[in-house]
PDB file of N, CA and C in Angstrom:
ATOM      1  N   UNK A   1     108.515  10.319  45.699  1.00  0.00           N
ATOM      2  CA  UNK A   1     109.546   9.301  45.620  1.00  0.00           C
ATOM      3  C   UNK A   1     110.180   9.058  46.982  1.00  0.00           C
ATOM      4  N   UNK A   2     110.408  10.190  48.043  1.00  0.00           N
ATOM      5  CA  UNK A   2     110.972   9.555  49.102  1.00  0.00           C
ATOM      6  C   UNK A   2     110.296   9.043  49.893  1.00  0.00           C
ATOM      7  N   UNK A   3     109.388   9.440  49.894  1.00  0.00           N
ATOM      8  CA  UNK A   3     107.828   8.506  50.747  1.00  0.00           C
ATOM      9  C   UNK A   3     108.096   7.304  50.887  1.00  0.00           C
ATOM     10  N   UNK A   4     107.991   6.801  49.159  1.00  0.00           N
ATOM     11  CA  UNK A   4     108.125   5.554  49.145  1.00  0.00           C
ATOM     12  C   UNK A   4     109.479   5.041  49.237  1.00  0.00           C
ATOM     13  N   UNK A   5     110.566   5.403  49.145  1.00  0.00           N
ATOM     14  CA  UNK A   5     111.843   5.097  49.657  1.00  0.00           C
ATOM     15  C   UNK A   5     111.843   4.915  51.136  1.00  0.00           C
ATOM     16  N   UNK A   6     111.090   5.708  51.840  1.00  0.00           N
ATOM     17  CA  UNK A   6     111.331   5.318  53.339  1.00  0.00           C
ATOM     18  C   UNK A   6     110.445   4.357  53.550  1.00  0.00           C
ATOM     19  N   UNK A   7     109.747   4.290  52.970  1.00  0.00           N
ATOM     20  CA  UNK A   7     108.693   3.057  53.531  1.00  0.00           C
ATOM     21  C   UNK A   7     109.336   1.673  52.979  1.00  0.00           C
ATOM     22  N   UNK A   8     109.974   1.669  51.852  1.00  0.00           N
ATOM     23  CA  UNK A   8     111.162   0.312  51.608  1.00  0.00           C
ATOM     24  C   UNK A   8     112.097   0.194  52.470  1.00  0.00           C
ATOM     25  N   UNK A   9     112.374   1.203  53.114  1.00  0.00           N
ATOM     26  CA  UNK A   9     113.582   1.282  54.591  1.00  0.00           C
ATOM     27  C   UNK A   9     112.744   1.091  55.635  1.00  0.00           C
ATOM     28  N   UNK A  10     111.946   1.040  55.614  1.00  0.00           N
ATOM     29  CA  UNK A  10     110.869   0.990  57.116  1.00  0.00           C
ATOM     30  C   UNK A  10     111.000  -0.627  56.750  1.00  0.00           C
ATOM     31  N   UNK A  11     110.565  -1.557  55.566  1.00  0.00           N
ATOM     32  CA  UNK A  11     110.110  -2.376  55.250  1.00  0.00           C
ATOM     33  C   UNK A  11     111.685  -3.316  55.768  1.00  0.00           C
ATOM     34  N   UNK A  12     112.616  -2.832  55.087  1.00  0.00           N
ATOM     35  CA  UNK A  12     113.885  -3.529  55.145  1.00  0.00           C
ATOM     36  C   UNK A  12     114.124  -3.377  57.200  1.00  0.00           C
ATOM     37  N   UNK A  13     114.182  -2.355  57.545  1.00  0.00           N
ATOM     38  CA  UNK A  13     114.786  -2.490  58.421  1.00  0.00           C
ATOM     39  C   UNK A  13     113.889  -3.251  59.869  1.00  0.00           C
ATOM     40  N   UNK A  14     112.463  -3.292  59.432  1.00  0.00           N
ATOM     41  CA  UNK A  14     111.928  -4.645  59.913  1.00  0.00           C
ATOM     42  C   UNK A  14     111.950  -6.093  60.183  1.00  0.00           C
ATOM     43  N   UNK A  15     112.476  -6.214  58.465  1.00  0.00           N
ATOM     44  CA  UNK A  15     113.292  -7.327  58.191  1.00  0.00           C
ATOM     45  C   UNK A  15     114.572  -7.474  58.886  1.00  0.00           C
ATOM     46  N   UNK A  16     115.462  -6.531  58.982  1.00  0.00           N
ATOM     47  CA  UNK A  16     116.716  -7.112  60.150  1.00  0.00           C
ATOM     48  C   UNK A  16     116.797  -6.973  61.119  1.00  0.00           C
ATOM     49  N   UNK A  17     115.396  -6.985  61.461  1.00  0.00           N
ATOM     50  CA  UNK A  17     115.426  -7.155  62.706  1.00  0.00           C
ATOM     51  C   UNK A  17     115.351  -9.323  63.485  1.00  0.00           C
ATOM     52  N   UNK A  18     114.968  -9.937  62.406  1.00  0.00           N
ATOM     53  CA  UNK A  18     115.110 -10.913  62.283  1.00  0.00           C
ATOM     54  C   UNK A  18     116.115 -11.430  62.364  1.00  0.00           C
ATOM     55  N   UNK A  19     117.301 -10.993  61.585  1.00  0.00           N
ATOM     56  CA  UNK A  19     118.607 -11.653  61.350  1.00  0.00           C
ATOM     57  C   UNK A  19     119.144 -10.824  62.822  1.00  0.00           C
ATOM     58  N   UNK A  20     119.337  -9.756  63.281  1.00  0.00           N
ATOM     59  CA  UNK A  20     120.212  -9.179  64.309  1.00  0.00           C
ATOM     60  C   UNK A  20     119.513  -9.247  65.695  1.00  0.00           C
ATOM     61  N   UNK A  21     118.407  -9.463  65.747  1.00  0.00           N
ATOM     62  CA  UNK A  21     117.225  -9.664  67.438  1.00  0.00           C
ATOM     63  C   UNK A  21     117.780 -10.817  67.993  1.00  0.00           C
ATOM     64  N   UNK A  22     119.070 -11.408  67.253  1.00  0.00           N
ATOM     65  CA  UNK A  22     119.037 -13.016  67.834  1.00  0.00           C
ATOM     66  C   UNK A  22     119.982 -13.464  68.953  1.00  0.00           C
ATOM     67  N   UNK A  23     119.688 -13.553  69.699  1.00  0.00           N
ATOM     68  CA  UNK A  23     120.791 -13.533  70.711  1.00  0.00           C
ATOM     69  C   UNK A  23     121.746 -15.168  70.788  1.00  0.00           C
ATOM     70  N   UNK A  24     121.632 -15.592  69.493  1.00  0.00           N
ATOM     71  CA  UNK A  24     122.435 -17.431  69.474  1.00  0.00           C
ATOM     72  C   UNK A  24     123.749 -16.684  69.214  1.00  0.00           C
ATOM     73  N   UNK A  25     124.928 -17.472  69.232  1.00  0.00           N
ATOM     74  CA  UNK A  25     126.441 -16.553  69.098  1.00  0.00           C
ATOM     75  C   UNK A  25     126.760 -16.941  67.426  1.00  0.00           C
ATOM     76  N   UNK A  26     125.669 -18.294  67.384  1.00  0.00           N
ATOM     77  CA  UNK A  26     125.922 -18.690  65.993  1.00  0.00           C
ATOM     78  C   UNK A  26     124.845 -18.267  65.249  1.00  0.00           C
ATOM     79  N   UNK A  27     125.006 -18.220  63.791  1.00  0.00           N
ATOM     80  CA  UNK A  27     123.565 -17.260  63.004  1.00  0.00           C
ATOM     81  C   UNK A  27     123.169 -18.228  62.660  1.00  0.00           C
ATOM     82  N   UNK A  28     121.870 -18.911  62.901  1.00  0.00           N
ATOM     83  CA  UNK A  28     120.901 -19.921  62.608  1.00  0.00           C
ATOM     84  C   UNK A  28     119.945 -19.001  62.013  1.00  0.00           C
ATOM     85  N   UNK A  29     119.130 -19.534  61.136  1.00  0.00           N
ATOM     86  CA  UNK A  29     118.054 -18.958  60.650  1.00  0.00           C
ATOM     87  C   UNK A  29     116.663 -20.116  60.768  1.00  0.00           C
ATOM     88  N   UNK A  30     116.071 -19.430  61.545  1.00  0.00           N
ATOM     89  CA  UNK A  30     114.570 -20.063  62.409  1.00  0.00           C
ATOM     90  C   UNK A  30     113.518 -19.642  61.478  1.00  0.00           C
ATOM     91  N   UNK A  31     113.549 -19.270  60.700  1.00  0.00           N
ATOM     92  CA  UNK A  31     112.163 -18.983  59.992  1.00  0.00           C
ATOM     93  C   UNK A  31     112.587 -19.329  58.494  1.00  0.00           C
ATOM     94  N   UNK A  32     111.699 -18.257  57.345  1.00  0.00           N
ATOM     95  CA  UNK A  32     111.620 -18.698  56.046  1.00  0.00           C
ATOM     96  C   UNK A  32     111.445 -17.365  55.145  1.00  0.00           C
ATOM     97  N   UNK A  33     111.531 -16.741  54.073  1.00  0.00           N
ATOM     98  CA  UNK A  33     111.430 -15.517  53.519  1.00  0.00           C
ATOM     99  C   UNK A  33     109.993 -15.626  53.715  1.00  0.00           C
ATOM    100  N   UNK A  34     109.233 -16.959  53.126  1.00  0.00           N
ATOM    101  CA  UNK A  34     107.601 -16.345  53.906  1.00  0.00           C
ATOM    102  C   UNK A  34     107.255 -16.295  54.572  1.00  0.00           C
ATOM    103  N   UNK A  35     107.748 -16.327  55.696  1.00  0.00           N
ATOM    104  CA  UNK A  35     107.065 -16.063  57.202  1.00  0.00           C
ATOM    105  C   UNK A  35     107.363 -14.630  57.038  1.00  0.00           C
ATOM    106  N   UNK A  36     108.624 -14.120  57.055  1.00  0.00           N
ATOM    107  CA  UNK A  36     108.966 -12.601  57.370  1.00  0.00           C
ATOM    108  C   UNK A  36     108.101 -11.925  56.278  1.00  0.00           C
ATOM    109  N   UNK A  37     107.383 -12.161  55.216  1.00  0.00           N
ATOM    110  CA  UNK A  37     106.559 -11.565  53.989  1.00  0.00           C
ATOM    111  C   UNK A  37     105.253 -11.458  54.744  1.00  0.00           C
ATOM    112  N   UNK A  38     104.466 -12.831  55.817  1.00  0.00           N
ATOM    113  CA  UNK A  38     103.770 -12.926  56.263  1.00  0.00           C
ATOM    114  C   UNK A  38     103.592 -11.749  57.389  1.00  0.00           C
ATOM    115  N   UNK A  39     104.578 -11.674  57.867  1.00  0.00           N
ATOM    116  CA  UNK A  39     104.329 -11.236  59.165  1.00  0.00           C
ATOM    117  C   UNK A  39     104.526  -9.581  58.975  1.00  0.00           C
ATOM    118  N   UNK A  40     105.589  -9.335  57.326  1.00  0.00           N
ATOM    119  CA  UNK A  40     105.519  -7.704  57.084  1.00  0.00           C
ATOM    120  C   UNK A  40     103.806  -7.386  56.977  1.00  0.00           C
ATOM    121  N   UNK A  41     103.353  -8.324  56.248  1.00  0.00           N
ATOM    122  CA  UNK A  41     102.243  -7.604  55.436  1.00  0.00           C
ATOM    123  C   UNK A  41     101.375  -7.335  56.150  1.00  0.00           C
ATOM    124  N   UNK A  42     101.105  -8.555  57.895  1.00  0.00           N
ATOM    125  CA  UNK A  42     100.462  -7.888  58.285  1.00  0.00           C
ATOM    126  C   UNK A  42     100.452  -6.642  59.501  1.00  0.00           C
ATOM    127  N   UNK A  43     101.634  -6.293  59.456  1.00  0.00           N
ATOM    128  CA  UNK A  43     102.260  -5.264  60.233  1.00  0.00           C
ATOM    129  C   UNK A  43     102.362  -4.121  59.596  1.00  0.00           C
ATOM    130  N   UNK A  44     102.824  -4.210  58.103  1.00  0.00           N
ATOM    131  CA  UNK A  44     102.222  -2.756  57.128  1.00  0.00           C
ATOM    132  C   UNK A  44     101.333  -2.678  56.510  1.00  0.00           C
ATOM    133  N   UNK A  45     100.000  -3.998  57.049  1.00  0.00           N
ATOM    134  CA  UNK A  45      99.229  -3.985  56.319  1.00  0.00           C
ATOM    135  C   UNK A  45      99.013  -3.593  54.639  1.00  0.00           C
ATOM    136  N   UNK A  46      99.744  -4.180  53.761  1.00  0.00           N
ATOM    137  CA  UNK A  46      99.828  -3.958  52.308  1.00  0.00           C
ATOM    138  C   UNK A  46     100.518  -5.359  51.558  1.00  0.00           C
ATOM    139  N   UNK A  47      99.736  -5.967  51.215  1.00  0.00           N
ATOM    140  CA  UNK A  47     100.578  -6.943  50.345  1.00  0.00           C
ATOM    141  C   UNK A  47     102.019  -6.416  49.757  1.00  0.00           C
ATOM    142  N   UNK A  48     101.924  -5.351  49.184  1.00  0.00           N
ATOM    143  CA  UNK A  48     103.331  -4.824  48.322  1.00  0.00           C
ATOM    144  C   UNK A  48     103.922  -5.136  49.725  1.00  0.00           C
ATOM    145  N   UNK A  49     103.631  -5.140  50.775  1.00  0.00           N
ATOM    146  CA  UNK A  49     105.020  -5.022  51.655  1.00  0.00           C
ATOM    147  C   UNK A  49     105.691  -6.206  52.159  1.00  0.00           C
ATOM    148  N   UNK A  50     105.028  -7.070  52.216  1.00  0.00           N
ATOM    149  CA  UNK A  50     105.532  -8.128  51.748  1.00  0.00           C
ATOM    150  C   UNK A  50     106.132  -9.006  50.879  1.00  0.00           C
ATOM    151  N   UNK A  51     105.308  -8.260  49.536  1.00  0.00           N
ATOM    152  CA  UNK A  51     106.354  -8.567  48.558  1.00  0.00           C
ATOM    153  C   UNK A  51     107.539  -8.262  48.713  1.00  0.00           C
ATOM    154  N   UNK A  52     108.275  -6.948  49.283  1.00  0.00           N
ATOM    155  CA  UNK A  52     108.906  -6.126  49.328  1.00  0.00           C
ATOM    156  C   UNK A  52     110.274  -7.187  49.905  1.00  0.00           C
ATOM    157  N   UNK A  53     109.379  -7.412  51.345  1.00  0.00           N
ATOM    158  CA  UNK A  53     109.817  -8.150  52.480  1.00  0.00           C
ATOM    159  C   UNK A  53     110.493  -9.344  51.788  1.00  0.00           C
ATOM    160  N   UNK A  54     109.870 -10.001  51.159  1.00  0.00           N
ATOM    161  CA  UNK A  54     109.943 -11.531  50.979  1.00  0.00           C
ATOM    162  C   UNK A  54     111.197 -11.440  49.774  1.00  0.00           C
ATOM    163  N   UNK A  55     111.131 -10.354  48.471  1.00  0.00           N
ATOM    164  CA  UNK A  55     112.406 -10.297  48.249  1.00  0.00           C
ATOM    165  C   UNK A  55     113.725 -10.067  49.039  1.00  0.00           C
ATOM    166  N   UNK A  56     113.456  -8.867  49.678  1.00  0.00           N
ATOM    167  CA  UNK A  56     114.428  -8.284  50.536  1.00  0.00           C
ATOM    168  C   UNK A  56     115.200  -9.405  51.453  1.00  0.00           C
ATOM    169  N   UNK A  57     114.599  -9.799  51.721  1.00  0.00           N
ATOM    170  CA  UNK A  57     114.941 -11.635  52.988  1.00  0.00           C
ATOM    171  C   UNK A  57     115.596 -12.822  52.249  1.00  0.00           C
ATOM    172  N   UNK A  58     115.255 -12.792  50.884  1.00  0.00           N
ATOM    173  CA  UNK A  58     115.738 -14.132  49.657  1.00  0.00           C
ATOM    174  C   UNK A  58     117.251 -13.499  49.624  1.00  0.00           C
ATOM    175  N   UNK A  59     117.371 -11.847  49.045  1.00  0.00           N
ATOM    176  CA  UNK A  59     118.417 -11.302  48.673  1.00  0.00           C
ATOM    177  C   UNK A  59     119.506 -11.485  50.234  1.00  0.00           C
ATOM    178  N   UNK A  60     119.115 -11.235  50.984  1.00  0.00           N
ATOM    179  CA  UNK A  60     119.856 -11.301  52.413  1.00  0.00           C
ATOM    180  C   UNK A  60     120.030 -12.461  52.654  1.00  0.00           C
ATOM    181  N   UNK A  61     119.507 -13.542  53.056  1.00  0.00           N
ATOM    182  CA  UNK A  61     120.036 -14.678  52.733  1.00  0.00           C
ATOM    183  C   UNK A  61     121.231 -15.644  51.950  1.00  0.00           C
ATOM    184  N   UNK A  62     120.747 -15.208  50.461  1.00  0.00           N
ATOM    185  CA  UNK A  62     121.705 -15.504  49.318  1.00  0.00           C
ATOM    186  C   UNK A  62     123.183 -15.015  50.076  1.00  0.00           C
ATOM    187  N   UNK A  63     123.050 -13.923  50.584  1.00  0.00           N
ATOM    188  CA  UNK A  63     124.412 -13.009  50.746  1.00  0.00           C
ATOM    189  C   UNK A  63     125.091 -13.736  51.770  1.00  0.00           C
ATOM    190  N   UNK A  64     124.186 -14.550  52.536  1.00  0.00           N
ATOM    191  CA  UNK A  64     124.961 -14.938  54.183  1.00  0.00           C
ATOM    192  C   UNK A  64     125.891 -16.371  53.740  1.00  0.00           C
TER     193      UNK A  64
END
């Protein structure tokens, strides 16, 4: 179980790297939950991780 808990934290904290890498003073968002799904999956190589991703990015969003 924590395996896979860190690898959803590996997954997430990939993902903010998107929202916080940004050096605008204002928070624009330049991409799309599928690009960041795109670009997890092929960086953890695993579809699930993108799935993962692509929720994780909808939910973060909603919140902003």
């Amino acid at each position: 179980m924590s395996k896979m808990k860190n690898w959803m934290m590996d997954i997430e904290e990939f993902c903010d790297g998107y929202f916080y890498g940004s050096d605008q003073p204002d928070f624009t968002v330049d991409f799309t939950a599928e690009e960041v799904a795109e670009d997890a999956q092929s960086f953890f190589n695993s579809k699930m991780a993108g799935d993962h991703a692509k929720e994780y990015v909808t939910k973060t969003l909603e919140a902003l």
